[in-house]
PDB file of N, CA and C in Angstrom:
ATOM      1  N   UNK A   1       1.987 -23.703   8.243  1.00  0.00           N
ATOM      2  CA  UNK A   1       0.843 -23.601   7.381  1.00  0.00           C
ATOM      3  C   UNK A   1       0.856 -24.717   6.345  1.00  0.00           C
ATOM      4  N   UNK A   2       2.046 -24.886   5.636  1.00  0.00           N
ATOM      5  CA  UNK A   2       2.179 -26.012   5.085  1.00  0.00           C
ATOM      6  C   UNK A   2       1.754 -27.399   5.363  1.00  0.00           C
ATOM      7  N   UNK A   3       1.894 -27.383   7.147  1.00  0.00           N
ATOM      8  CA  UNK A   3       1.126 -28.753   7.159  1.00  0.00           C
ATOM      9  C   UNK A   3      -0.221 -28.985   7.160  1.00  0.00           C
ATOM     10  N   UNK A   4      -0.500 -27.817   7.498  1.00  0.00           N
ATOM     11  CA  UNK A   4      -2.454 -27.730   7.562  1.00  0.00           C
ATOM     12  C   UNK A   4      -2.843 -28.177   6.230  1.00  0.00           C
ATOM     13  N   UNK A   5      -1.952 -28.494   4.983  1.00  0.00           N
ATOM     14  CA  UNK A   5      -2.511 -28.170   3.851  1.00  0.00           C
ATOM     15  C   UNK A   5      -2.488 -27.066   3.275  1.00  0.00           C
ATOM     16  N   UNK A   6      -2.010 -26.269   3.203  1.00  0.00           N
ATOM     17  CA  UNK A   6      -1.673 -24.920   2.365  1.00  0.00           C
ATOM     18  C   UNK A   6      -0.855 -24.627   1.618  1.00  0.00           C
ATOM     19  N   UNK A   7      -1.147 -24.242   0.142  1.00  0.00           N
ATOM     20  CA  UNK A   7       0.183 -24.184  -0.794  1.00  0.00           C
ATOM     21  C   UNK A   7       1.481 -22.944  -0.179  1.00  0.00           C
ATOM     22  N   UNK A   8       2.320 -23.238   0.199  1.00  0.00           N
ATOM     23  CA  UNK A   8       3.040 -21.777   0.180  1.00  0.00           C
ATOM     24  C   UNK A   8       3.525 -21.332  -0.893  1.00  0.00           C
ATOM     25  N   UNK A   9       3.697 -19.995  -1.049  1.00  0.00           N
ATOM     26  CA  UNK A   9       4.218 -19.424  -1.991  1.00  0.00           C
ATOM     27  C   UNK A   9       5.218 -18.204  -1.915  1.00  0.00           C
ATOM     28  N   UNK A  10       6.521 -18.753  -2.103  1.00  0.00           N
ATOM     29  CA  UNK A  10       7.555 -17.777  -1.878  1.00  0.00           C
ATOM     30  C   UNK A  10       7.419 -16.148  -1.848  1.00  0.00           C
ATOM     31  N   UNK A  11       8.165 -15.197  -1.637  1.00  0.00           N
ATOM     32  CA  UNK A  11       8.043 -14.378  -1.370  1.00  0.00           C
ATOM     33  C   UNK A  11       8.416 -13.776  -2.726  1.00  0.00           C
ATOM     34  N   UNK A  12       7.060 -12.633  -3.346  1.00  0.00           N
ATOM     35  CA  UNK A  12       8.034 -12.544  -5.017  1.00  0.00           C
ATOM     36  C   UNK A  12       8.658 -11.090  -4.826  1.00  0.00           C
ATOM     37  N   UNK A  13       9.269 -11.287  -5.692  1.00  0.00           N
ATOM     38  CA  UNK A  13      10.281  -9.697  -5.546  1.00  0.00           C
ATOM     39  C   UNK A  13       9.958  -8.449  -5.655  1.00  0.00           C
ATOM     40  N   UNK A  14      10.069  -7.322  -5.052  1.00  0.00           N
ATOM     41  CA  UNK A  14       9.409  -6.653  -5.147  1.00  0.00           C
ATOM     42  C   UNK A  14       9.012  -5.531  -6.036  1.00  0.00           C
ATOM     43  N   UNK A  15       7.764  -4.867  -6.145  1.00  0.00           N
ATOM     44  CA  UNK A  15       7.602  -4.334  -7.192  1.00  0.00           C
ATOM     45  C   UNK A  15       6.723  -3.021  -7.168  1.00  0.00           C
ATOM     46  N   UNK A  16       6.995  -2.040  -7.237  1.00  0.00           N
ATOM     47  CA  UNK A  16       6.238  -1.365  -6.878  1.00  0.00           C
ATOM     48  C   UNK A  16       4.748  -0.817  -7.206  1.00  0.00           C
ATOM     49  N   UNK A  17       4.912  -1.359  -8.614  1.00  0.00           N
ATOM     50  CA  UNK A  17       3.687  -1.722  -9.146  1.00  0.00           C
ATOM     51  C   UNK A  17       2.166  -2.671  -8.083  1.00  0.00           C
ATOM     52  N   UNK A  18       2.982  -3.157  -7.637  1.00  0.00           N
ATOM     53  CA  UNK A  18       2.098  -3.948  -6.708  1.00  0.00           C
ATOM     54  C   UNK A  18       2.140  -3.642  -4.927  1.00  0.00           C
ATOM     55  N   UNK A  19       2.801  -2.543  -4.859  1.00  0.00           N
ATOM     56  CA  UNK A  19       3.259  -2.244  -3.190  1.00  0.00           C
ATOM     57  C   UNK A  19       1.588  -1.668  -2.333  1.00  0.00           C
ATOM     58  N   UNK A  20       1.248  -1.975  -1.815  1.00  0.00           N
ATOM     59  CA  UNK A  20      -0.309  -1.009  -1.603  1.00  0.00           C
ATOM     60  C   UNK A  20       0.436   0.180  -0.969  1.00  0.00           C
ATOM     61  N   UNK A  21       1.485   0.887  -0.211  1.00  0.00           N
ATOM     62  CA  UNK A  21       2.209   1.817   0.288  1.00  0.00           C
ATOM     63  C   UNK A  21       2.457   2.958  -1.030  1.00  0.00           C
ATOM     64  N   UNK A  22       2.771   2.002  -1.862  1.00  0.00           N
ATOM     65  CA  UNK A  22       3.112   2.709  -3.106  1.00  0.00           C
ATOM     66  C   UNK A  22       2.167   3.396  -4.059  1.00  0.00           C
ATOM     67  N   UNK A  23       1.415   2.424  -4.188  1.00  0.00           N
ATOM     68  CA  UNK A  23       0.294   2.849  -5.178  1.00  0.00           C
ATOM     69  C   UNK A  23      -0.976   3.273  -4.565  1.00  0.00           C
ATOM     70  N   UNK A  24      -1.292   3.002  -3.413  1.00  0.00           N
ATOM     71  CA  UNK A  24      -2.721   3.797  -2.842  1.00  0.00           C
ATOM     72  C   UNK A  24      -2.252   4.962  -1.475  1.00  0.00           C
ATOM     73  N   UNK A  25      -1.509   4.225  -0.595  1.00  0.00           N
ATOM     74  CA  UNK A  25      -1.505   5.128   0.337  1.00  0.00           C
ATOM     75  C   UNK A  25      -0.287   6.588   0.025  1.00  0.00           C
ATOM     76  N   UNK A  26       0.661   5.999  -0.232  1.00  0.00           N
ATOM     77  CA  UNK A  26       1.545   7.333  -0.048  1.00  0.00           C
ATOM     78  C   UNK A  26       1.216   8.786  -1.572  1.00  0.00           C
ATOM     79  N   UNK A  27       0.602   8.643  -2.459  1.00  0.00           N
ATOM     80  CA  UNK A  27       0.255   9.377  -3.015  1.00  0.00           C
ATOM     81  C   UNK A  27      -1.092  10.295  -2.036  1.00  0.00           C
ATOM     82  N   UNK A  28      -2.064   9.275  -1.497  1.00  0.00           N
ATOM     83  CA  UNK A  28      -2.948  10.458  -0.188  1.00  0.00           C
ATOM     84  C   UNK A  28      -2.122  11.411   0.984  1.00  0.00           C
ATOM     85  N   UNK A  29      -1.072  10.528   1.099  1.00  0.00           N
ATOM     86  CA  UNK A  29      -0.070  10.972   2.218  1.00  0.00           C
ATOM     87  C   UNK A  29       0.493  11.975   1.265  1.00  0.00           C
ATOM     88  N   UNK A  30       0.871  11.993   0.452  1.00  0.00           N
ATOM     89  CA  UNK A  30       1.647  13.054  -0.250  1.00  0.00           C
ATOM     90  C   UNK A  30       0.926  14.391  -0.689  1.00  0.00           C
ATOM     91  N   UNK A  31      -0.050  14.224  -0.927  1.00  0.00           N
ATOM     92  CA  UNK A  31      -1.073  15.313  -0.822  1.00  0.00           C
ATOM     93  C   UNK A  31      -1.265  15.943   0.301  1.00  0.00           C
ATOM     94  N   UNK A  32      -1.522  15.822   1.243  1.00  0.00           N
ATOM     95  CA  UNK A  32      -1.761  16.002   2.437  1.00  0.00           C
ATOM     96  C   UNK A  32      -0.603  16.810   3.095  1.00  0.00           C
ATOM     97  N   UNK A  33       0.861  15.994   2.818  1.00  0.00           N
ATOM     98  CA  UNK A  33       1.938  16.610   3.248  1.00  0.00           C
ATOM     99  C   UNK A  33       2.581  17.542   2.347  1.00  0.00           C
ATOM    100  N   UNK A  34       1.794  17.930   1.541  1.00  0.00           N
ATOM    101  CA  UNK A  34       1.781  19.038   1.235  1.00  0.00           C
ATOM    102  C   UNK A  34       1.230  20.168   1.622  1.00  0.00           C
ATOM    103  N   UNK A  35       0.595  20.036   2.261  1.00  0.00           N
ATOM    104  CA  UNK A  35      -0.174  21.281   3.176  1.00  0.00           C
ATOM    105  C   UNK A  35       0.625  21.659   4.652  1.00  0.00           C
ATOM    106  N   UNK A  36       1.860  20.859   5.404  1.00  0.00           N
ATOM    107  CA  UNK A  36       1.782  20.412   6.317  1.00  0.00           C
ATOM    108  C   UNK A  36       3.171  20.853   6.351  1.00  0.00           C
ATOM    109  N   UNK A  37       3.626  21.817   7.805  1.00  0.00           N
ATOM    110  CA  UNK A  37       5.094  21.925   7.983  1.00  0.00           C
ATOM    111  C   UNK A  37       5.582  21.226   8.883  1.00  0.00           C
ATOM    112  N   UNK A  38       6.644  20.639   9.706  1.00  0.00           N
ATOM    113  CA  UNK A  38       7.035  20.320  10.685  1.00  0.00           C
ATOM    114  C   UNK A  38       8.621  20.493  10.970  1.00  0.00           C
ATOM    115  N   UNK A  39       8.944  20.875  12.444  1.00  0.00           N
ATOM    116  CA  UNK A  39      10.149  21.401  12.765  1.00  0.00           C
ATOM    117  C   UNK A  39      10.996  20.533  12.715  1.00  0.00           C
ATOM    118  N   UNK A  40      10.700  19.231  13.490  1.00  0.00           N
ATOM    119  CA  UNK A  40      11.538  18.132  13.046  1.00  0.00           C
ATOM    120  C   UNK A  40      11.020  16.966  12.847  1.00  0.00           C
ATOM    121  N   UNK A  41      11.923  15.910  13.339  1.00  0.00           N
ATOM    122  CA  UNK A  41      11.284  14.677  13.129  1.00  0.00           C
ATOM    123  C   UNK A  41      10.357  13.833  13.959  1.00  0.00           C
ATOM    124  N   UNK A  42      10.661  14.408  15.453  1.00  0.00           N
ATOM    125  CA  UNK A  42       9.319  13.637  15.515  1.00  0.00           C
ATOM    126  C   UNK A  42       8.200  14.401  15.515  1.00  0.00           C
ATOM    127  N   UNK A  43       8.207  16.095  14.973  1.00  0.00           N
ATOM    128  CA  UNK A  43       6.635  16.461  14.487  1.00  0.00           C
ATOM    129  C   UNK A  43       6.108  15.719  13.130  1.00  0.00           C
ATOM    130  N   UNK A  44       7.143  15.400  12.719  1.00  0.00           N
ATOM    131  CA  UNK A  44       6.753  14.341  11.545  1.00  0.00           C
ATOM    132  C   UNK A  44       5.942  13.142  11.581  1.00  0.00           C
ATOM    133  N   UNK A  45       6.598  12.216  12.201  1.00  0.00           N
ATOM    134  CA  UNK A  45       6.008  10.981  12.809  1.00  0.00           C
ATOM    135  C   UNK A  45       4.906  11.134  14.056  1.00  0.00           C
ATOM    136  N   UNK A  46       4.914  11.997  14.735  1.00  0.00           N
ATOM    137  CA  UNK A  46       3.762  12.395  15.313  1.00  0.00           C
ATOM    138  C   UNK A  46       2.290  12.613  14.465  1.00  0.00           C
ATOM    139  N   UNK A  47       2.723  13.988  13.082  1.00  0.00           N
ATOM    140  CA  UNK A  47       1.708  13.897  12.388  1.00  0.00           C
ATOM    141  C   UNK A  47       1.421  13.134  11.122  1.00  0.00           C
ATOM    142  N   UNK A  48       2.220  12.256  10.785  1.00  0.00           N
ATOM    143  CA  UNK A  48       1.804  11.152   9.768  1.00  0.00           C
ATOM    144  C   UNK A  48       1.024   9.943  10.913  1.00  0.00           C
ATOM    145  N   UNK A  49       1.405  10.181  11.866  1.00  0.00           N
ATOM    146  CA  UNK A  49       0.688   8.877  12.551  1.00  0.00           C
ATOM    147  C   UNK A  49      -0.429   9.328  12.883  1.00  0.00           C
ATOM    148  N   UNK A  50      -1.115  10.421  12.797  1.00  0.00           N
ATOM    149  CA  UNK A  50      -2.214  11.150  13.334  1.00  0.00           C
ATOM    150  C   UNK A  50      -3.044  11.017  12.086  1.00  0.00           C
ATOM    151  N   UNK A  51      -2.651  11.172  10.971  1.00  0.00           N
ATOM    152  CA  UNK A  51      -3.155  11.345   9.591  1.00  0.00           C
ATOM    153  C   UNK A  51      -3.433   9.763   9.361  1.00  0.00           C
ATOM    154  N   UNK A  52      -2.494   8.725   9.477  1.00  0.00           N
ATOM    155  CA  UNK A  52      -3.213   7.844   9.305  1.00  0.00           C
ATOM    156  C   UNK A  52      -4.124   6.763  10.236  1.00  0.00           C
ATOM    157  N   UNK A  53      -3.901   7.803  11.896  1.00  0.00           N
ATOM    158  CA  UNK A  53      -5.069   7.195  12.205  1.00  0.00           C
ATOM    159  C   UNK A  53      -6.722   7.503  11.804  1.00  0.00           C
ATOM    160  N   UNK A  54      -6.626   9.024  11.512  1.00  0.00           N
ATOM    161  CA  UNK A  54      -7.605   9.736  11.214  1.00  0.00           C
ATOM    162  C   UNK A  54      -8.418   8.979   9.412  1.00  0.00           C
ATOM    163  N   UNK A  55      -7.684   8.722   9.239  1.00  0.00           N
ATOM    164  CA  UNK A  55      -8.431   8.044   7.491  1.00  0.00           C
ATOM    165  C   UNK A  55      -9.500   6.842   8.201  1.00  0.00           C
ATOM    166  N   UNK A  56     -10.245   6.674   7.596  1.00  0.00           N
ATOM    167  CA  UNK A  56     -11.591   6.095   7.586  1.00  0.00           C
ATOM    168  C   UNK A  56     -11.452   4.555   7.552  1.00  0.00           C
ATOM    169  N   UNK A  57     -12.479   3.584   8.053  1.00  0.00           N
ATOM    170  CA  UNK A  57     -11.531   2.078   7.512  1.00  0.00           C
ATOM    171  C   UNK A  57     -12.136   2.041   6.486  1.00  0.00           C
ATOM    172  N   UNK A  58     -12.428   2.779   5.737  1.00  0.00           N
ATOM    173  CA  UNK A  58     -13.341   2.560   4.132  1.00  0.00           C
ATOM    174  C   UNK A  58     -12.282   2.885   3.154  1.00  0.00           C
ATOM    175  N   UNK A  59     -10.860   3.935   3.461  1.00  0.00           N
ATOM    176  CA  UNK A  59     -10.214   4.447   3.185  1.00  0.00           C
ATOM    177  C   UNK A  59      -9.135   3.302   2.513  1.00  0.00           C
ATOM    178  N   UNK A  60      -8.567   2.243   3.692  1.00  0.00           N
ATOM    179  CA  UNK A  60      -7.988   1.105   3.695  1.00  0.00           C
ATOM    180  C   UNK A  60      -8.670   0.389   2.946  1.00  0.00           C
ATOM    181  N   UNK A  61     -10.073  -0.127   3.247  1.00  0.00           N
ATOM    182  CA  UNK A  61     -10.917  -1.043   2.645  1.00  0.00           C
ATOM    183  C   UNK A  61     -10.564  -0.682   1.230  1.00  0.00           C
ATOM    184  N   UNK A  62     -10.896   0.560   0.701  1.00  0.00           N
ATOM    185  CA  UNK A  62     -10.842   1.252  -0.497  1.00  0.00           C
ATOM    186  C   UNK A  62      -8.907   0.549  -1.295  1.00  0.00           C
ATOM    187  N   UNK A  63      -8.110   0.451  -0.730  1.00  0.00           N
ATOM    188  CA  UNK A  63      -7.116   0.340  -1.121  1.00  0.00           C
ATOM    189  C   UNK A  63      -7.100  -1.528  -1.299  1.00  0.00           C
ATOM    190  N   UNK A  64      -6.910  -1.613   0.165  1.00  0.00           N
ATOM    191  CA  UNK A  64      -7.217  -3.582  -0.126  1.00  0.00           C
ATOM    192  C   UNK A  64      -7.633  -3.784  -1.498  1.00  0.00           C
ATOM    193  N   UNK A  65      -9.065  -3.247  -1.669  1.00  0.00           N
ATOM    194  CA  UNK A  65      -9.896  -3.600  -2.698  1.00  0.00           C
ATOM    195  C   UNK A  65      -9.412  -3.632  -4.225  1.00  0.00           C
ATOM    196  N   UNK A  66      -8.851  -2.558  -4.525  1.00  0.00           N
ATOM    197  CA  UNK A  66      -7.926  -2.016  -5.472  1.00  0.00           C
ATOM    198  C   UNK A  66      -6.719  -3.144  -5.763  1.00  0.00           C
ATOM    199  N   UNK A  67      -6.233  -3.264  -4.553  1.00  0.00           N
ATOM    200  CA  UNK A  67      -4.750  -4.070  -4.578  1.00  0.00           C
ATOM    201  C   UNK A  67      -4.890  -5.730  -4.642  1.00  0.00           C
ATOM    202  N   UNK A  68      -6.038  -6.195  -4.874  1.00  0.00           N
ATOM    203  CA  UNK A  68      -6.302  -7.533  -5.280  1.00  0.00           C
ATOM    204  C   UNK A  68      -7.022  -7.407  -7.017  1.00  0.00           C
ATOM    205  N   UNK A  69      -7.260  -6.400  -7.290  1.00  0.00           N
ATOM    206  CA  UNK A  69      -7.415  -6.305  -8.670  1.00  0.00           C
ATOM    207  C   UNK A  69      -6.240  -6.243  -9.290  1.00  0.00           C
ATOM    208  N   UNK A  70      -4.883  -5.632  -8.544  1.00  0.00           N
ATOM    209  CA  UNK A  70      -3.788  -5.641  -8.867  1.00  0.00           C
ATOM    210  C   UNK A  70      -3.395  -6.822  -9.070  1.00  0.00           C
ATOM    211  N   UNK A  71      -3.303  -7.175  -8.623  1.00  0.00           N
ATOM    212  CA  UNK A  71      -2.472  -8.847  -8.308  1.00  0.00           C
ATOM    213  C   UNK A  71      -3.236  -9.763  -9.234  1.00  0.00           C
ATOM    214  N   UNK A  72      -4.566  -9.955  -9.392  1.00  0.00           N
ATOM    215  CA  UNK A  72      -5.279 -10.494 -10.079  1.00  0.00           C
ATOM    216  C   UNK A  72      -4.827 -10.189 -11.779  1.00  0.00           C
ATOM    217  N   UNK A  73      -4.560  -9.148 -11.809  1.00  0.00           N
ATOM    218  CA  UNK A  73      -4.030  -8.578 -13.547  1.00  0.00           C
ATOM    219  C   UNK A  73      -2.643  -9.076 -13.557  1.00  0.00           C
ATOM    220  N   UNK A  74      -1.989  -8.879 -12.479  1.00  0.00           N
ATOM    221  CA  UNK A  74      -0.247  -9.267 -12.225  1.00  0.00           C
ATOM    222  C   UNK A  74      -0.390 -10.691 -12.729  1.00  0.00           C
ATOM    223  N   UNK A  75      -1.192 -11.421 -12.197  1.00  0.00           N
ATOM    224  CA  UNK A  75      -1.029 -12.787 -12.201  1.00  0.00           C
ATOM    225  C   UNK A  75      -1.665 -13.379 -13.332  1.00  0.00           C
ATOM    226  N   UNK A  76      -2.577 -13.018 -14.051  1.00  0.00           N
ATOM    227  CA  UNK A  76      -2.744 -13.397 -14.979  1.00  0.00           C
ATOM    228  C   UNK A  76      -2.079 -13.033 -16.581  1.00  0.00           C
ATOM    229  N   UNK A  77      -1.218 -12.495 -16.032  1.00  0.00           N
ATOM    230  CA  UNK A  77      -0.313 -11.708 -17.370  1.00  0.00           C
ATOM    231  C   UNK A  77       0.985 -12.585 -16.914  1.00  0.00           C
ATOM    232  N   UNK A  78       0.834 -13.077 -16.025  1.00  0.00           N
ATOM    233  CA  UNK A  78       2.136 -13.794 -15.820  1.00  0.00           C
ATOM    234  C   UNK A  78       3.624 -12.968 -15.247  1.00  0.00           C
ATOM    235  N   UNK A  79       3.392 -11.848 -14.606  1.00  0.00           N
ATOM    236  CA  UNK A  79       3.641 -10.884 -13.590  1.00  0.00           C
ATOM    237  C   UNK A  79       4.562  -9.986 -14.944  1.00  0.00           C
ATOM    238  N   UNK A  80       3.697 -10.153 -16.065  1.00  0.00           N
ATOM    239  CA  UNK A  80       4.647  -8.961 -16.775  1.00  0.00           C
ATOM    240  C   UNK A  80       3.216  -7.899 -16.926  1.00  0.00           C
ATOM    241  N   UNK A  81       3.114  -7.178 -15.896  1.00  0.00           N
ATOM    242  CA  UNK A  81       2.841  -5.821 -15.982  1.00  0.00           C
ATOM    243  C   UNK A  81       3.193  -5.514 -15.166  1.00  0.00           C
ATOM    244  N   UNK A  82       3.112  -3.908 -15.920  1.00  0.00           N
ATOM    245  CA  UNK A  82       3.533  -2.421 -15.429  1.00  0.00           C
ATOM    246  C   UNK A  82       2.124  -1.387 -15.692  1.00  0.00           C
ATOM    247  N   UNK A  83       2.035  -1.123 -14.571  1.00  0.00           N
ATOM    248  CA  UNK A  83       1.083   0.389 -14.221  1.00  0.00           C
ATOM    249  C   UNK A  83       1.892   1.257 -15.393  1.00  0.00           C
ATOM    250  N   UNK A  84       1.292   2.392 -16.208  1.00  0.00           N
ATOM    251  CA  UNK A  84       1.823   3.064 -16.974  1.00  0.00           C
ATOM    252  C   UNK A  84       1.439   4.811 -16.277  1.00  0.00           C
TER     253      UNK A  84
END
């Protein structure tokens, strides 16, 4: 990519403040699996994979959307924020 002309930019450390897993999806997932028993593990992974095929792509869209406002505040603070 670099040679096409493209700035790269290292990989920054991670944060959970900025994770989209963290901050949009697994709080829906956590709701949800709260309603939800399973015997073992792969009724688990069977029904988390069912749950997130079943979410909407507006659902995702909805998060993307969110998670570049993130980054946009991250980066202009000079990556000192924290979600409170």
């Amino acid at each position: 990519m670099g040679a096409c002309g493209w700035e790269l930019f290292g990989q920054p450390p991670y944060c959970p403040n900025l994770a989209p897993s963290d901050y949009y999806l697994f709080p829906h997932m956590k709701t949800w699996l709260t309603t939800q028993r399973f015997d073992d593990d792969e009724e688990l992974h069977a029904g988390v994979s069912a749950w997130l095929k079943s979410q909407a792509a507006a659902f995702y869209d909805d998060g993307i959307t969110k998670l570049v406002y993130r980054y946009d505040k991250c980066l202009n603070l000079y990556g000192d924020y924290i979600e409170k």
